[in-house]
PDB file of N, CA and C in Angstrom:
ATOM      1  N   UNK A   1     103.702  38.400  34.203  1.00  0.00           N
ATOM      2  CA  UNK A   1     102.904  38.828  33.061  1.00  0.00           C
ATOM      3  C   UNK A   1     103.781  38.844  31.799  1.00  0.00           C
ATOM      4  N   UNK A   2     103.007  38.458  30.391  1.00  0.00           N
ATOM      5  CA  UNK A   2     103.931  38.140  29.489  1.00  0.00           C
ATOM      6  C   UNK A   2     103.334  39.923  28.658  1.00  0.00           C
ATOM      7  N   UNK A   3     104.202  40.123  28.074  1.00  0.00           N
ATOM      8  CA  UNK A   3     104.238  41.336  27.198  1.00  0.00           C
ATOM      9  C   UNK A   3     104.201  41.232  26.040  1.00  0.00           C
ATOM     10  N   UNK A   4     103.473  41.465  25.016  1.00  0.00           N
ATOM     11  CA  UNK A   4     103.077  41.158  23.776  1.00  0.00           C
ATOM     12  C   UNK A   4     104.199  41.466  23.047  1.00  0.00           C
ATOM     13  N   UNK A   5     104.412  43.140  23.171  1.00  0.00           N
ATOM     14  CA  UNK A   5     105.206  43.896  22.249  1.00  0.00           C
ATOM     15  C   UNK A   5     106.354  43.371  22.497  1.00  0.00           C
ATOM     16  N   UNK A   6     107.246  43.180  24.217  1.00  0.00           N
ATOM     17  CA  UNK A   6     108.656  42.156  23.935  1.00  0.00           C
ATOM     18  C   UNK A   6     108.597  41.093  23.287  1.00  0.00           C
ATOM     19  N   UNK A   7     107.900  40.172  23.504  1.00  0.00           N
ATOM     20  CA  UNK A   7     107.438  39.074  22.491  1.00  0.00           C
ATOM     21  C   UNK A   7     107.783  38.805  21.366  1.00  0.00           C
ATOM     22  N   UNK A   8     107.029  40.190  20.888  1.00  0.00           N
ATOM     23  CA  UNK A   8     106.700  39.967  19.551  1.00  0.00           C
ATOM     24  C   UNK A   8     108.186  40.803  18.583  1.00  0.00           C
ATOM     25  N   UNK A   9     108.880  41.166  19.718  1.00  0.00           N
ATOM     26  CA  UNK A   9     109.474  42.294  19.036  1.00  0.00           C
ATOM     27  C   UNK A   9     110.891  41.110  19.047  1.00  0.00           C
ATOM     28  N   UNK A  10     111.241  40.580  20.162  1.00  0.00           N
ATOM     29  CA  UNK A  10     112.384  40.024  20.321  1.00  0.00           C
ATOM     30  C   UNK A  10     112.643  38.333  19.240  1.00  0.00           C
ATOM     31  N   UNK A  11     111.328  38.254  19.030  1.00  0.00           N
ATOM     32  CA  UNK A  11     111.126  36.916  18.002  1.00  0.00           C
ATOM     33  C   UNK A  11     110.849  38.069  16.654  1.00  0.00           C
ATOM     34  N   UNK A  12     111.004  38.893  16.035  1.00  0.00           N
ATOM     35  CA  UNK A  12     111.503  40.150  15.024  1.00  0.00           C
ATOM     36  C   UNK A  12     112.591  39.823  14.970  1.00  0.00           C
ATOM     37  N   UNK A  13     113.384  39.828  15.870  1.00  0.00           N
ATOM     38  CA  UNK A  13     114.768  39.981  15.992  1.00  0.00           C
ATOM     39  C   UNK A  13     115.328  38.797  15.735  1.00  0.00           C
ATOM     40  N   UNK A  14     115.264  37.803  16.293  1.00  0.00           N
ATOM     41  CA  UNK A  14     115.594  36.295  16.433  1.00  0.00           C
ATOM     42  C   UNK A  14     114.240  35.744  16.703  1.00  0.00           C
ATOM     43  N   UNK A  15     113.849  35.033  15.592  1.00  0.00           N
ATOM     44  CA  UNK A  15     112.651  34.072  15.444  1.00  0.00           C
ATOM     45  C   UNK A  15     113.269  33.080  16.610  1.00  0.00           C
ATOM     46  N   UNK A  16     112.049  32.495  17.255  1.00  0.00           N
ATOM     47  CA  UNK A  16     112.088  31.562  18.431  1.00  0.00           C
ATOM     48  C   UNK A  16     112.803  32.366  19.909  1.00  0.00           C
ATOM     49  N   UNK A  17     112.887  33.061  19.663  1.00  0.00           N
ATOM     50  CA  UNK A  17     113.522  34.094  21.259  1.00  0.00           C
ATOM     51  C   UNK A  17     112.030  34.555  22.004  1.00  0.00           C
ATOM     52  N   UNK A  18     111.549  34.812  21.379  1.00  0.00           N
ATOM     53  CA  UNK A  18     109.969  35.674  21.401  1.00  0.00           C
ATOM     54  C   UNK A  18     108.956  34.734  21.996  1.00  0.00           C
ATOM     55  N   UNK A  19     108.731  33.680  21.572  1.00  0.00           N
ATOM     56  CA  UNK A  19     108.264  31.936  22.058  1.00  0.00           C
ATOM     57  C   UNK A  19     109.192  31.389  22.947  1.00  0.00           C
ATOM     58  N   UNK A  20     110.080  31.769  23.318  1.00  0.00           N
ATOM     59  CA  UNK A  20     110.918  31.254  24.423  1.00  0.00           C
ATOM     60  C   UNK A  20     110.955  32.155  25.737  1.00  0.00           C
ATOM     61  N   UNK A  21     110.756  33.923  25.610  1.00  0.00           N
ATOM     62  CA  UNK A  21     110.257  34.315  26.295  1.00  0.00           C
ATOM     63  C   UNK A  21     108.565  34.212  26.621  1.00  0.00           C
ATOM     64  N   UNK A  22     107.949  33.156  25.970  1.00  0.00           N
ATOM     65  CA  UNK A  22     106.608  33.069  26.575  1.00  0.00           C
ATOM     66  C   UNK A  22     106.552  31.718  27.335  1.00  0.00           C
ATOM     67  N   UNK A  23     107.963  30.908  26.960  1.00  0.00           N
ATOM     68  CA  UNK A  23     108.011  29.777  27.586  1.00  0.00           C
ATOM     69  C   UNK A  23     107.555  28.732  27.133  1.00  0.00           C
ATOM     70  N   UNK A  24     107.337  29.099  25.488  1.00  0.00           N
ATOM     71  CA  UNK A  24     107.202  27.592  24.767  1.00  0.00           C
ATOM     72  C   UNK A  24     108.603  26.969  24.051  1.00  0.00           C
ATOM     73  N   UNK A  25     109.392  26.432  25.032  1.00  0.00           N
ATOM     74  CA  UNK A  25     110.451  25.849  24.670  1.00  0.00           C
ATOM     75  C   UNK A  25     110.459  25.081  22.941  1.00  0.00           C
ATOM     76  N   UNK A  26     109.329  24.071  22.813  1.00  0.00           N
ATOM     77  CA  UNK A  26     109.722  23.549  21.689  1.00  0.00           C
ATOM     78  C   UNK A  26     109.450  24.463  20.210  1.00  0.00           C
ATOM     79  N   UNK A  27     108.173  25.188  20.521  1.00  0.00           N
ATOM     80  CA  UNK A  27     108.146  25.971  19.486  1.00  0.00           C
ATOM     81  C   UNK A  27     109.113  26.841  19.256  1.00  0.00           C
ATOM     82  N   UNK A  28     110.114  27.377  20.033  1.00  0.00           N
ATOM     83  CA  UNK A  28     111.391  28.732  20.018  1.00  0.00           C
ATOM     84  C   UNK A  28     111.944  28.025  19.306  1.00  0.00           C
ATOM     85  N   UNK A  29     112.561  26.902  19.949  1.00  0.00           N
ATOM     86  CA  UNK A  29     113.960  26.424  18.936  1.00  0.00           C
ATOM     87  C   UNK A  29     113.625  25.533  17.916  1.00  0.00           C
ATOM     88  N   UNK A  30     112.343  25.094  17.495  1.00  0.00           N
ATOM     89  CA  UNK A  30     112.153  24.703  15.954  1.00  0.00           C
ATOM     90  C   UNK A  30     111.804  26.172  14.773  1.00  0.00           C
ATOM     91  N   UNK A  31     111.749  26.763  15.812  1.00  0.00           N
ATOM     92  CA  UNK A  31     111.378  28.688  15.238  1.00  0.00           C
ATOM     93  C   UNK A  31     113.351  28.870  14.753  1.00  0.00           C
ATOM     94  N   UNK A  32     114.009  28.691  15.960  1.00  0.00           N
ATOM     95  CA  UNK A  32     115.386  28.940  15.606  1.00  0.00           C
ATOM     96  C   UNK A  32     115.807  28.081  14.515  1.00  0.00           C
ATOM     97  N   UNK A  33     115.455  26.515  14.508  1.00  0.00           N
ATOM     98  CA  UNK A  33     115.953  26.170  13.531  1.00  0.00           C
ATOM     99  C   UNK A  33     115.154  26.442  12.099  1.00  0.00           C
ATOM    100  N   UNK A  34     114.246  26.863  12.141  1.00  0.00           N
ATOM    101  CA  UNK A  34     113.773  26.991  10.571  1.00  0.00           C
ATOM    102  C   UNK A  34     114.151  28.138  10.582  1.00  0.00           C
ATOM    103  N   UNK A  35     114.732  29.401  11.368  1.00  0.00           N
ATOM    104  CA  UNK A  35     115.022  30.753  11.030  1.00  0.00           C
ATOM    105  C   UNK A  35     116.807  29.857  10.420  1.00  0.00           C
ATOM    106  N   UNK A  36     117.458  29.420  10.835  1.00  0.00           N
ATOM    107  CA  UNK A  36     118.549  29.111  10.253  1.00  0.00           C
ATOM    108  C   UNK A  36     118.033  28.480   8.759  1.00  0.00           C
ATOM    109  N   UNK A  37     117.739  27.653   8.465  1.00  0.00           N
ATOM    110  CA  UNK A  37     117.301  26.567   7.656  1.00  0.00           C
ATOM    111  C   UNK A  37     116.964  27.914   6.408  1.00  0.00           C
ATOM    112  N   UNK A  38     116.027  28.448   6.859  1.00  0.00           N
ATOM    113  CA  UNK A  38     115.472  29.472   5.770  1.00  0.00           C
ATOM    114  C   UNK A  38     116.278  30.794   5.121  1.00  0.00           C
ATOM    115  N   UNK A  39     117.063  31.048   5.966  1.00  0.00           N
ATOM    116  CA  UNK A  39     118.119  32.104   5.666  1.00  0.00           C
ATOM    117  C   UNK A  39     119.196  31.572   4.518  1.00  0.00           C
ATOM    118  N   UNK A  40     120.007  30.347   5.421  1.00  0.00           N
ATOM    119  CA  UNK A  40     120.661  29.727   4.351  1.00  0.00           C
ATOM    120  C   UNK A  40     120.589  29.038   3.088  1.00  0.00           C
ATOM    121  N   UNK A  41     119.281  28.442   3.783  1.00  0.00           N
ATOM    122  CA  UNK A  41     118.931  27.558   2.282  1.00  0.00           C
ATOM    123  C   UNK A  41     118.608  28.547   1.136  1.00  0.00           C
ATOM    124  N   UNK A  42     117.693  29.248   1.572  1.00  0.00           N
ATOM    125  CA  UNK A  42     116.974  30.373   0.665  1.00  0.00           C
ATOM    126  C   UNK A  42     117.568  31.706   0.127  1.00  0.00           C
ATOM    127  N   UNK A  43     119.015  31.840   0.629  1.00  0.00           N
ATOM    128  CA  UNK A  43     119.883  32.772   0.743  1.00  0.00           C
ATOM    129  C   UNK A  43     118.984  34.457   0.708  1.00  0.00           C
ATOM    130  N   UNK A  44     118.179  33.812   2.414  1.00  0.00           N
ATOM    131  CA  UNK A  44     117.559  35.376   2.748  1.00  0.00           C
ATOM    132  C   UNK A  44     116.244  35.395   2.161  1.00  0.00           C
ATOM    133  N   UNK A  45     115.497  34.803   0.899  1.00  0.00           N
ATOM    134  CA  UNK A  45     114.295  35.252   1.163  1.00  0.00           C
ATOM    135  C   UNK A  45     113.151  34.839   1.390  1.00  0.00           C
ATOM    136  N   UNK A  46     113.203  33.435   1.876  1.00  0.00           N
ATOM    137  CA  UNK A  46     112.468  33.334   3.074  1.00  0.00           C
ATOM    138  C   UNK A  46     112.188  33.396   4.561  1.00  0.00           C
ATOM    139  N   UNK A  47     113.620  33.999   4.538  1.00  0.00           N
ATOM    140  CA  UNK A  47     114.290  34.638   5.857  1.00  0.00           C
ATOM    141  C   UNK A  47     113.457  35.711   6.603  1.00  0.00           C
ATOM    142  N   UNK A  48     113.129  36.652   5.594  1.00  0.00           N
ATOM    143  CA  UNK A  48     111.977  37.695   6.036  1.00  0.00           C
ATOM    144  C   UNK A  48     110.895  37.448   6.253  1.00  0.00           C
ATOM    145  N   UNK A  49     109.817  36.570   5.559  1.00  0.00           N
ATOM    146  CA  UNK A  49     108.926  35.696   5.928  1.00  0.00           C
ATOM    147  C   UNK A  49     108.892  35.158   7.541  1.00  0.00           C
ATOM    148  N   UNK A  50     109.985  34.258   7.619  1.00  0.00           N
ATOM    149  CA  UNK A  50     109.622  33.316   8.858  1.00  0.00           C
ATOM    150  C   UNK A  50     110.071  34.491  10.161  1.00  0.00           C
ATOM    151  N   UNK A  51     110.524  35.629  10.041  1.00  0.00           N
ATOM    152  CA  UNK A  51     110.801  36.684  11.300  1.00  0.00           C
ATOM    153  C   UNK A  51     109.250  37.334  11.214  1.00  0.00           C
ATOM    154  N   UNK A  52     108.378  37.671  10.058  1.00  0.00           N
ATOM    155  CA  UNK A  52     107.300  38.293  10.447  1.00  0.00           C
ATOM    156  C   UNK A  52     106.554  36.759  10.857  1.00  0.00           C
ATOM    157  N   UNK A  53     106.164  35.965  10.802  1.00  0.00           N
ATOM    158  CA  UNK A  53     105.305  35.188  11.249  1.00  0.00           C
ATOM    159  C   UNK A  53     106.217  34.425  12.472  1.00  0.00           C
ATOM    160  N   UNK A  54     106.963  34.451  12.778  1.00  0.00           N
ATOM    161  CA  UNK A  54     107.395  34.327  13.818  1.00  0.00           C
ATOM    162  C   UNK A  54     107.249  35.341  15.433  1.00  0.00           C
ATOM    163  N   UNK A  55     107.319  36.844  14.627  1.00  0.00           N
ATOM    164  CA  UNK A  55     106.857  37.204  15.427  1.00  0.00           C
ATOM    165  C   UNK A  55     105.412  37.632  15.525  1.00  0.00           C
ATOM    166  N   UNK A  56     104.728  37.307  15.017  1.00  0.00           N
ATOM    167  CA  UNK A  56     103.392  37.246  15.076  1.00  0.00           C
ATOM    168  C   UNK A  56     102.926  36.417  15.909  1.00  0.00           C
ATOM    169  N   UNK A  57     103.579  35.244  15.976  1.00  0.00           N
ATOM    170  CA  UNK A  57     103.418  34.418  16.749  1.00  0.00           C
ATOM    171  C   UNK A  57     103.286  34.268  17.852  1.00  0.00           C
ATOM    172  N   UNK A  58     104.606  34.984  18.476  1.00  0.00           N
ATOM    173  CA  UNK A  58     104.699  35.341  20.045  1.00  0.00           C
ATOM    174  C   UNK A  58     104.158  36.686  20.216  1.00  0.00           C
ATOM    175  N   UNK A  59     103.258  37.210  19.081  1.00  0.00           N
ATOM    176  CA  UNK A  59     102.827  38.907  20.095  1.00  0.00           C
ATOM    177  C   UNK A  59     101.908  37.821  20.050  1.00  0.00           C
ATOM    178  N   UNK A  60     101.003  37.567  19.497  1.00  0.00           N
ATOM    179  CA  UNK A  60      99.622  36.931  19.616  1.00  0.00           C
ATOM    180  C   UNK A  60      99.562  35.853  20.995  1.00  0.00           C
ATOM    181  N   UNK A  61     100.586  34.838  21.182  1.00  0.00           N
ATOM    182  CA  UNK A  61     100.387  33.818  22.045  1.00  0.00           C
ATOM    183  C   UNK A  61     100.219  34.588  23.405  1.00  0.00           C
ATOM    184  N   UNK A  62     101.315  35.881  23.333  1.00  0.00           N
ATOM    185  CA  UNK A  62     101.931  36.417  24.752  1.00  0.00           C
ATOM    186  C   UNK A  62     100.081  37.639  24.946  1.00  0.00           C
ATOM    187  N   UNK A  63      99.598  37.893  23.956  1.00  0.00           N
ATOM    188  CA  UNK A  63      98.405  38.597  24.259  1.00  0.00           C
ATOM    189  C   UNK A  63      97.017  37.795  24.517  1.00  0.00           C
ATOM    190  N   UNK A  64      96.885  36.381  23.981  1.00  0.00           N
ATOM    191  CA  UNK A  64      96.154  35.382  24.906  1.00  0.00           C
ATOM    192  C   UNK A  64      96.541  34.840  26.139  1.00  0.00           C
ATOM    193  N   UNK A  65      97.646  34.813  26.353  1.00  0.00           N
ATOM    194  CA  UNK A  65      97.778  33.925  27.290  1.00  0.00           C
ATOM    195  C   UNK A  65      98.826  35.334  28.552  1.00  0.00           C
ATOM    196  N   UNK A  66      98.344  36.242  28.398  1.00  0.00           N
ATOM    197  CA  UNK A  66      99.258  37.235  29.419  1.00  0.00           C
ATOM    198  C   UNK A  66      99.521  36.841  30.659  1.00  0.00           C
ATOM    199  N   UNK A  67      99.628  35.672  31.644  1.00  0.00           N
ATOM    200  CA  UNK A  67     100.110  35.542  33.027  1.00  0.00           C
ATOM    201  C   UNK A  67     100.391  34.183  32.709  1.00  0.00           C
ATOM    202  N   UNK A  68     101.582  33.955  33.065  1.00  0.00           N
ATOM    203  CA  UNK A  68     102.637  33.276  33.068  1.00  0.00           C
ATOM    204  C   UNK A  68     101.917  31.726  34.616  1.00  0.00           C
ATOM    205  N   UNK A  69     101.894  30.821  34.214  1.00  0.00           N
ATOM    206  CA  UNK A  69     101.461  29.438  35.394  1.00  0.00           C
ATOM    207  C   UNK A  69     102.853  28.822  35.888  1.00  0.00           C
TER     208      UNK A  69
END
């Protein structure tokens, strides 16, 4: 069973971790690379942006799709 709130909380933390604990490999690490991409390029403020919709991402996916195939 997937857990919304880890999900959603651990892609908070590190965008694409959160989608990688739901087991969407490609979406995590294009999540990781635009969380890099956006930090640096933007020096931070679109950085905050892509962690809330990032983790929005994985509470929402991990609360449709709660059991793991």
């Amino acid at each position: 069973m997937r857990n919304p709130v880890i999900a959603g909380v651990l892609s908070f933390l590190v965008p694409g971790v959160g989608q990688l604990y739901n087991g969407q490999i490609f979406w995590g690490l294009l999540w990781l690379l635009l969380f890099g991409v956006s930090w640096i390029g933007t020096a931070g403020f679109l950085g905050w942006i892509v962690h809330i919709i990032s983790a929005w991402s994985a509470y929402s996916y991990a609360k449709d799709h709660p059991v793991r195939l």
